[in-house]
C-alpha atoms as a PDB file:
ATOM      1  CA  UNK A   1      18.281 -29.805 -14.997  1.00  0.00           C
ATOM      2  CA  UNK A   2      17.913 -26.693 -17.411  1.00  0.00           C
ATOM      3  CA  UNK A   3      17.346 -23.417 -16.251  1.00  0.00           C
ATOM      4  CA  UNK A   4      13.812 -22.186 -16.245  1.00  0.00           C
ATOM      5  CA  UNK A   5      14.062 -19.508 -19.110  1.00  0.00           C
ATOM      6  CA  UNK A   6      12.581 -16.404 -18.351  1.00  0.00           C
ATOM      7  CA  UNK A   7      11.844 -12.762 -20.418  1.00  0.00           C
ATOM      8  CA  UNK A   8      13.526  -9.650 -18.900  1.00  0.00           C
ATOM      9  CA  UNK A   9      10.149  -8.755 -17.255  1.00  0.00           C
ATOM     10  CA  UNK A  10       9.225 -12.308 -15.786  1.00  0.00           C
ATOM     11  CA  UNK A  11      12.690 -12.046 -14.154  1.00  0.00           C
ATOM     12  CA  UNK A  12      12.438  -9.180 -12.762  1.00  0.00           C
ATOM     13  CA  UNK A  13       9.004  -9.846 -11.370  1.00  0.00           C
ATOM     14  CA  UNK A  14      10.398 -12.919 -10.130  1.00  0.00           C
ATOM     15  CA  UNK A  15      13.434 -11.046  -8.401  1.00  0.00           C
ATOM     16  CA  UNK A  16      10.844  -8.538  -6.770  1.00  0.00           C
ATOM     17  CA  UNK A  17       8.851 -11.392  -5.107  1.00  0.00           C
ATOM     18  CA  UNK A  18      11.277 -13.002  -3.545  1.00  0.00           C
ATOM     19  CA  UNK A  19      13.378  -9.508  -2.832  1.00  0.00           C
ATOM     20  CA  UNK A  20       9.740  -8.583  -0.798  1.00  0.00           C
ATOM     21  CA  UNK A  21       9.755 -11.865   1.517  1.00  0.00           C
ATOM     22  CA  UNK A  22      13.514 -11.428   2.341  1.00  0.00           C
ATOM     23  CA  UNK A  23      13.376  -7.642   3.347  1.00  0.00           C
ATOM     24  CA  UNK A  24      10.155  -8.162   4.901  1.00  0.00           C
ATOM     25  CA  UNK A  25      12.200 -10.950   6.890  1.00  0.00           C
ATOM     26  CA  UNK A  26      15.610  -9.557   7.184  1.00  0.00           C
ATOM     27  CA  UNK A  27      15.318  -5.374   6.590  1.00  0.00           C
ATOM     28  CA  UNK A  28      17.267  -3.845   4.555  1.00  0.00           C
ATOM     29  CA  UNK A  29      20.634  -3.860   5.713  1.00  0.00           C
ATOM     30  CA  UNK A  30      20.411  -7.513   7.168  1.00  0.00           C
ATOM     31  CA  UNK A  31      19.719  -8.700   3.713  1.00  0.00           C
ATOM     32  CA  UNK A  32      22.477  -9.022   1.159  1.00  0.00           C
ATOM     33  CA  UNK A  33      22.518  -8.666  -2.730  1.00  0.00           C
ATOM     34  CA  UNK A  34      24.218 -12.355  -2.810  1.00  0.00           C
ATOM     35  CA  UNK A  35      21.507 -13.786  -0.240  1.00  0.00           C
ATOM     36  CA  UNK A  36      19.084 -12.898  -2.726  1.00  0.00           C
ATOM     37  CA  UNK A  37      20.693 -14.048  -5.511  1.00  0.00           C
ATOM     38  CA  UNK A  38      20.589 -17.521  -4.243  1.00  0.00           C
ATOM     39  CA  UNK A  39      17.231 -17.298  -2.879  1.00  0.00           C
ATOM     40  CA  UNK A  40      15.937 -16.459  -6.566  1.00  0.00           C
ATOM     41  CA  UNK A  41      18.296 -19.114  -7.949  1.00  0.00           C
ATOM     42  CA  UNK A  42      20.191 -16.945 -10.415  1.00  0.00           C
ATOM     43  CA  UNK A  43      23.956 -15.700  -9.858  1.00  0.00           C
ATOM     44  CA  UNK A  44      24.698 -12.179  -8.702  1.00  0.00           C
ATOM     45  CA  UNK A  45      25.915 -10.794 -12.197  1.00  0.00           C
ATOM     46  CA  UNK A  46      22.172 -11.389 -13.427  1.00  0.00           C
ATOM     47  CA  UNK A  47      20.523 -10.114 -10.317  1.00  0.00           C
ATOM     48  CA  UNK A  48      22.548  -6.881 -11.075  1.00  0.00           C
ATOM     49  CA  UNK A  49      21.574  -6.769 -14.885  1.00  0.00           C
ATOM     50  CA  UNK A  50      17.839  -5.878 -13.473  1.00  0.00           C
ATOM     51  CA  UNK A  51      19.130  -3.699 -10.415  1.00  0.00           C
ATOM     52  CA  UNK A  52      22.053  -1.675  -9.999  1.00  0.00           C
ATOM     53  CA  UNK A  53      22.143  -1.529  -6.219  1.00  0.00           C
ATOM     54  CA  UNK A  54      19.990  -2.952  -3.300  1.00  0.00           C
ATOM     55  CA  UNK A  55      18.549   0.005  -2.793  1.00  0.00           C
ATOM     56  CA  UNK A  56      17.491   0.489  -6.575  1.00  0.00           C
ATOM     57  CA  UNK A  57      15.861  -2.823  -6.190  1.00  0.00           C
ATOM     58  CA  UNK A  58      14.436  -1.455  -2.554  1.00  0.00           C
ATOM     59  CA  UNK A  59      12.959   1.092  -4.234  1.00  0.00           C
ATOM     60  CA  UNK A  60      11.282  -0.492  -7.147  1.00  0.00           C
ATOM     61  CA  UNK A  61       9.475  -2.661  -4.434  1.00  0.00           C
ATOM     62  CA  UNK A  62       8.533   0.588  -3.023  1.00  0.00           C
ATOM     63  CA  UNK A  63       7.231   2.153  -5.881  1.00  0.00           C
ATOM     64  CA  UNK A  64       5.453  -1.851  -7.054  1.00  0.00           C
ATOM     65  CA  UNK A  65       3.276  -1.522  -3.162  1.00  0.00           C
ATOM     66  CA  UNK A  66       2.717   1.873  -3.507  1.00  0.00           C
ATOM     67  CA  UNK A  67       0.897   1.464  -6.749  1.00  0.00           C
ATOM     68  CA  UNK A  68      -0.979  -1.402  -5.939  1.00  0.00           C
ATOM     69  CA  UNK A  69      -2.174   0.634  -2.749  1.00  0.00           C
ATOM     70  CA  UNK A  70      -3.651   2.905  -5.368  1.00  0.00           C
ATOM     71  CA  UNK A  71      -4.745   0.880  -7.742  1.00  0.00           C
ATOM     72  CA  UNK A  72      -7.134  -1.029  -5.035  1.00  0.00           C
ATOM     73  CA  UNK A  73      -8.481   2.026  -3.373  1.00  0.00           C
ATOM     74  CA  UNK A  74      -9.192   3.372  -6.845  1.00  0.00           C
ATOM     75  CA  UNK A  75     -11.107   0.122  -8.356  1.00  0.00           C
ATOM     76  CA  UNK A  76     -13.294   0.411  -4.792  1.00  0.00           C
ATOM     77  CA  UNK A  77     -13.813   4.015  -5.498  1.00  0.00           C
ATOM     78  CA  UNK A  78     -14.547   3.055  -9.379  1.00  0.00           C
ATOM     79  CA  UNK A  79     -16.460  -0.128  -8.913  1.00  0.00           C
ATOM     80  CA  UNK A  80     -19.460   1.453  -7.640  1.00  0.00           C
ATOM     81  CA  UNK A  81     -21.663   4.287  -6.786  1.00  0.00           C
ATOM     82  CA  UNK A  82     -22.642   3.601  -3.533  1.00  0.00           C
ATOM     83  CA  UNK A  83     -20.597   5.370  -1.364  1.00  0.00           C
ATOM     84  CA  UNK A  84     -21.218   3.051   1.444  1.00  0.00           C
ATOM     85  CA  UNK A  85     -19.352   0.121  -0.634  1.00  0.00           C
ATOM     86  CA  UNK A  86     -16.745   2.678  -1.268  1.00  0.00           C
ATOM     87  CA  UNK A  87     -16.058   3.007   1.980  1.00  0.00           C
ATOM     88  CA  UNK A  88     -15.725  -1.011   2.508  1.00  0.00           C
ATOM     89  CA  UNK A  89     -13.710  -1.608  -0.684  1.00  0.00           C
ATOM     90  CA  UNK A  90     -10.981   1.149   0.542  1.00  0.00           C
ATOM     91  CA  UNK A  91     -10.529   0.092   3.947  1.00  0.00           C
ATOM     92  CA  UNK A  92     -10.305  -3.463   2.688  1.00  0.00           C
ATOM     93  CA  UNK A  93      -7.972  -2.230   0.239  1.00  0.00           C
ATOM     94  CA  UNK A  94      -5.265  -0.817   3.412  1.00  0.00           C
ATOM     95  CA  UNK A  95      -6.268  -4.255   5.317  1.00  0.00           C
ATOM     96  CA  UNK A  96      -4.998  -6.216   2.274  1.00  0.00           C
ATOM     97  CA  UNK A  97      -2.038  -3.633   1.791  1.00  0.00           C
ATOM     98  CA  UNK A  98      -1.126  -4.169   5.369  1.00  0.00           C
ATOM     99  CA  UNK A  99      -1.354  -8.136   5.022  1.00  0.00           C
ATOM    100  CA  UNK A 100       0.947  -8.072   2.339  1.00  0.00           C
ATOM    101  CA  UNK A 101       4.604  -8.751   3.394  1.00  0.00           C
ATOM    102  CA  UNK A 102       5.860  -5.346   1.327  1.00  0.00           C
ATOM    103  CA  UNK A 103       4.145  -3.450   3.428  1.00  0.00           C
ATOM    104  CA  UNK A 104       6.751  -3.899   6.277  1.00  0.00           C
ATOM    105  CA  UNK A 105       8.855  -2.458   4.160  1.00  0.00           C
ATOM    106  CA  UNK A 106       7.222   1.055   3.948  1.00  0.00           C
ATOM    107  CA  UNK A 107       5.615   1.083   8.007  1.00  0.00           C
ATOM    108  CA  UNK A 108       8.041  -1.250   9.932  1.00  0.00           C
ATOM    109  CA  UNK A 109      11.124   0.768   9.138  1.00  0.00           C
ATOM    110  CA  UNK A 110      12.669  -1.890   7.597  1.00  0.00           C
ATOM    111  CA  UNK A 111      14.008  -0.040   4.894  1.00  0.00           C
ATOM    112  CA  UNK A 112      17.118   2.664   4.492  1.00  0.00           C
ATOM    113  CA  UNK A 113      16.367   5.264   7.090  1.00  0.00           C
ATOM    114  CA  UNK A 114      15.360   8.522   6.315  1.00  0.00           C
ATOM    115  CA  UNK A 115      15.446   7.843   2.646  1.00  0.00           C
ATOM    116  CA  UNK A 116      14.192  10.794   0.565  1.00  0.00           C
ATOM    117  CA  UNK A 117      13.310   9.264  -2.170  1.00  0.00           C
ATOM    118  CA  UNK A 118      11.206   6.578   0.127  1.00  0.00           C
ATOM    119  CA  UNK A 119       9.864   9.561   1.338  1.00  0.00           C
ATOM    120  CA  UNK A 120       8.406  11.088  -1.573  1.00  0.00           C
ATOM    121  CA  UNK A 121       7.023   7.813  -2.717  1.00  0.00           C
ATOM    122  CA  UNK A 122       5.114   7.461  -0.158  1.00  0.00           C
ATOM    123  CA  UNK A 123       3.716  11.391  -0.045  1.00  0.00           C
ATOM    124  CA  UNK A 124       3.001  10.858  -3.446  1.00  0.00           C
ATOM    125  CA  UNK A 125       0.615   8.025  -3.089  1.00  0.00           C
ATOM    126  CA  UNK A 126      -0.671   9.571   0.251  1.00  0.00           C
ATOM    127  CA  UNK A 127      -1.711  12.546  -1.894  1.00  0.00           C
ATOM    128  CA  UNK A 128      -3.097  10.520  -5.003  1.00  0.00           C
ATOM    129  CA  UNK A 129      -5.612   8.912  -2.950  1.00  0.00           C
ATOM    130  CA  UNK A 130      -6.258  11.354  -0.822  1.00  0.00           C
ATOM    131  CA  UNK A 131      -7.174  13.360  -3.859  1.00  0.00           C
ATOM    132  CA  UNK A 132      -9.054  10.775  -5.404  1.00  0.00           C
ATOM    133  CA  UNK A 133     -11.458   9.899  -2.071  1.00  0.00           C
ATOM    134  CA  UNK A 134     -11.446  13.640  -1.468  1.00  0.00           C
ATOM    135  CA  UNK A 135     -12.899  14.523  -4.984  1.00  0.00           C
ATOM    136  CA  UNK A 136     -15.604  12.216  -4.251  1.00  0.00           C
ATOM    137  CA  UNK A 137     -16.699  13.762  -0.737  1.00  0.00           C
ATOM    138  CA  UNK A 138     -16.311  16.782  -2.609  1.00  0.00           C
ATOM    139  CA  UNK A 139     -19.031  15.810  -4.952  1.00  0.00           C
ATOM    140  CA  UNK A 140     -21.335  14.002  -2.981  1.00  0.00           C
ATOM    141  CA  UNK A 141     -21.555  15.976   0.408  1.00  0.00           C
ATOM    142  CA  UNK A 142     -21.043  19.320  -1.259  1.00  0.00           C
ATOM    143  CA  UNK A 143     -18.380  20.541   0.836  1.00  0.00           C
ATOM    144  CA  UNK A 144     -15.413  22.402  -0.570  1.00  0.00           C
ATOM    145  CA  UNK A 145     -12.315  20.938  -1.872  1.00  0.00           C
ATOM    146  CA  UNK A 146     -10.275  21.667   0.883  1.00  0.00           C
ATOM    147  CA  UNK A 147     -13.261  20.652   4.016  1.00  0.00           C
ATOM    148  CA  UNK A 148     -13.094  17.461   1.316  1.00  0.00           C
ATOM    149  CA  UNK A 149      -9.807  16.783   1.842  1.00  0.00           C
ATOM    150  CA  UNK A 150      -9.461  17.201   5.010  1.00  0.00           C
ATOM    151  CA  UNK A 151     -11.821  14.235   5.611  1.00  0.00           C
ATOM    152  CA  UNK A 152     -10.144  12.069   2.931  1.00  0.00           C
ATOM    153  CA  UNK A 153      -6.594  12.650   4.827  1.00  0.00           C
ATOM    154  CA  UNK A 154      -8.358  11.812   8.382  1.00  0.00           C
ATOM    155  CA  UNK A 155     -10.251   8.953   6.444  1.00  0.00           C
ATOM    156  CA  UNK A 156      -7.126   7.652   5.149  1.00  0.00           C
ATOM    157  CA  UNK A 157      -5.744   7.920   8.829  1.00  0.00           C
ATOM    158  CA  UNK A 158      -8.174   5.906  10.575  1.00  0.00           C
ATOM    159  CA  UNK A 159      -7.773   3.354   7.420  1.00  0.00           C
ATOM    160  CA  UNK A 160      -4.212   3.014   7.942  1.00  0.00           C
ATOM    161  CA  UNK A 161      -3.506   3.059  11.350  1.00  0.00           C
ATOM    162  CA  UNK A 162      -6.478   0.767  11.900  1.00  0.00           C
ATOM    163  CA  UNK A 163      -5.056  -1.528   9.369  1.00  0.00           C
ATOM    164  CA  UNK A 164      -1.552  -1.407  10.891  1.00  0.00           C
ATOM    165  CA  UNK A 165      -3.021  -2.228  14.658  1.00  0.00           C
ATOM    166  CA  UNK A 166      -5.011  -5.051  13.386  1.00  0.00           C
ATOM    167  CA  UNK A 167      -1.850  -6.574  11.785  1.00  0.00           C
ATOM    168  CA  UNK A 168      -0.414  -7.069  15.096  1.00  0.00           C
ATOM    169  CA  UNK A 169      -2.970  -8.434  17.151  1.00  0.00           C
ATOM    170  CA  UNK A 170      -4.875 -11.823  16.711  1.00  0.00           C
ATOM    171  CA  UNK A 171      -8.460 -11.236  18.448  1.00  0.00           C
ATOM    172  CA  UNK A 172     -10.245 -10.039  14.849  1.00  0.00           C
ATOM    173  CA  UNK A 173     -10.995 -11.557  11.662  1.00  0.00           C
ATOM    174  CA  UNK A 174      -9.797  -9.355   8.883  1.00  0.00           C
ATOM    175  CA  UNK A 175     -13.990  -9.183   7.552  1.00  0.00           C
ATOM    176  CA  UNK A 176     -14.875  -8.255  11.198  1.00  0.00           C
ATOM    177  CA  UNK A 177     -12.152  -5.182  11.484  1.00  0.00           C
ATOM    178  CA  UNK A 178     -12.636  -4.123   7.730  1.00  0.00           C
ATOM    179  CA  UNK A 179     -16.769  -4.148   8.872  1.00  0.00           C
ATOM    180  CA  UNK A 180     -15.503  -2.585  12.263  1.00  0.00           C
ATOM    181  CA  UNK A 181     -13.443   0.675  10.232  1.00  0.00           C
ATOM    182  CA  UNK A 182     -15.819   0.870   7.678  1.00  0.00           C
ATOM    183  CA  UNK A 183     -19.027   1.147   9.717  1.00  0.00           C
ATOM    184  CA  UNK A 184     -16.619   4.207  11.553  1.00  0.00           C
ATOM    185  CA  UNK A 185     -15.886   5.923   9.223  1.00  0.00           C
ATOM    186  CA  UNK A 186     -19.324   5.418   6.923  1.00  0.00           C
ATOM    187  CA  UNK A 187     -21.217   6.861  10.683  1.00  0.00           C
ATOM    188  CA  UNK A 188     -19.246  10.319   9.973  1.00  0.00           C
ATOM    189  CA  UNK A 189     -18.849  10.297   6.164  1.00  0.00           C
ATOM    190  CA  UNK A 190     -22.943   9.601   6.076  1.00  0.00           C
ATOM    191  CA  UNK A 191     -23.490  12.707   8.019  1.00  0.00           C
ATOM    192  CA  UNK A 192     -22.920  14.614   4.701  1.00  0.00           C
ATOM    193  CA  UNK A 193     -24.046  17.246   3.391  1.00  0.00           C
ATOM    194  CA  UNK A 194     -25.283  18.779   6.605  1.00  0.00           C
ATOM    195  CA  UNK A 195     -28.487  19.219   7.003  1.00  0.00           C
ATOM    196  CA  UNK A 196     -29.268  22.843   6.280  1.00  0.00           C
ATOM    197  CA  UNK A 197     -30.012  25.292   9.858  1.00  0.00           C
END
């Protein structure tokens, strides 16, 4: 049977899905460059012609979840003007982040400890949406940049580590916890602005 052929960038997208199922399975050191190989049905010399190490390929998967994370929270931020919706769209966005098996690779440690560069990916990201939702509070409840941010960063807390504890436990539907978080945090966010004294 002939090889399925494939441009440079469908191959490499086709390396980085299965490279996400087999960390998310194995972690990163219990998953080897030749296991993966096999597993995307091409030989090792042509798995290394689109990454130069496992842990360049580690990191491009990184950097691939990290952007979709922002991508999503941005098109619910974009999509509409109601701030309540908003509010829906980006803690659905972290439940769907969380769902998705990459995501084990950036909050189950499965990845190279300590890595700086991991590190920095993930800052970066944190920021860029933090700045994003916070120029929106900004706006709307007329609160300073940094009182704004500060609520984005909490905001993005409760959307994250809600997201994470609802990944591990089976007694919600992912529409009831992504109403549950978002009718939280819309109760504070829709105390703004403060009613003057």
């Amino acid at each position: 049977m002939a090889r399925e052929r494939l441009s440079a960038d469908e191959r490499r997208t086709q390396l980085l899905e299965v490279a996400g199922g087999l960390f998310a399975e194995h972690g990163f050191h219990g998953l080897s460059m030749e296991v993966l190989a096999d597993a995307a049905g091409v030989s090792k010399p042509v798995l290394y012609q689109h990454f130069a190490s496992k842990r360049e390929l580690y990191l491009a998967l990184v950097r691939q979840a990290v952007a979709e994370l922002e991508a999503q929270v941005r098109k619910a931020l974009e999509g509409t003007s109601d701030n309540r919706d908003r509010v829906h769209g980006a803690i659905a966005a972290y439940i769907d982040f969380v769902e998705d098996r990459r995501a084990s690779l950036l909050l189950g440690g499965l990845g190279p400890a300590d890595d700086p560069e991991v590190a920095e990916l993930l800052t970066t990201a944190n920021a860029n949406v933090a700045r994003a939702v916070g120029g929106l509070i900004a706006a709307d409840a007329g609160l300073s940049d940094d009182a704004a941010l500060l609520l984005s960063v909490a905001l993005r807390g409760l959307a994250m580590d809600g997201a994470r504890w609802w990944a591990t436990h089976e007694g919600l539907s992912k529409p009831e916890a992504v109403r549950l978080l978002s009718r939280l945090a819309w109760r504070g966010l829709g105390g703004f602005p403060e009613p003057a004294s």
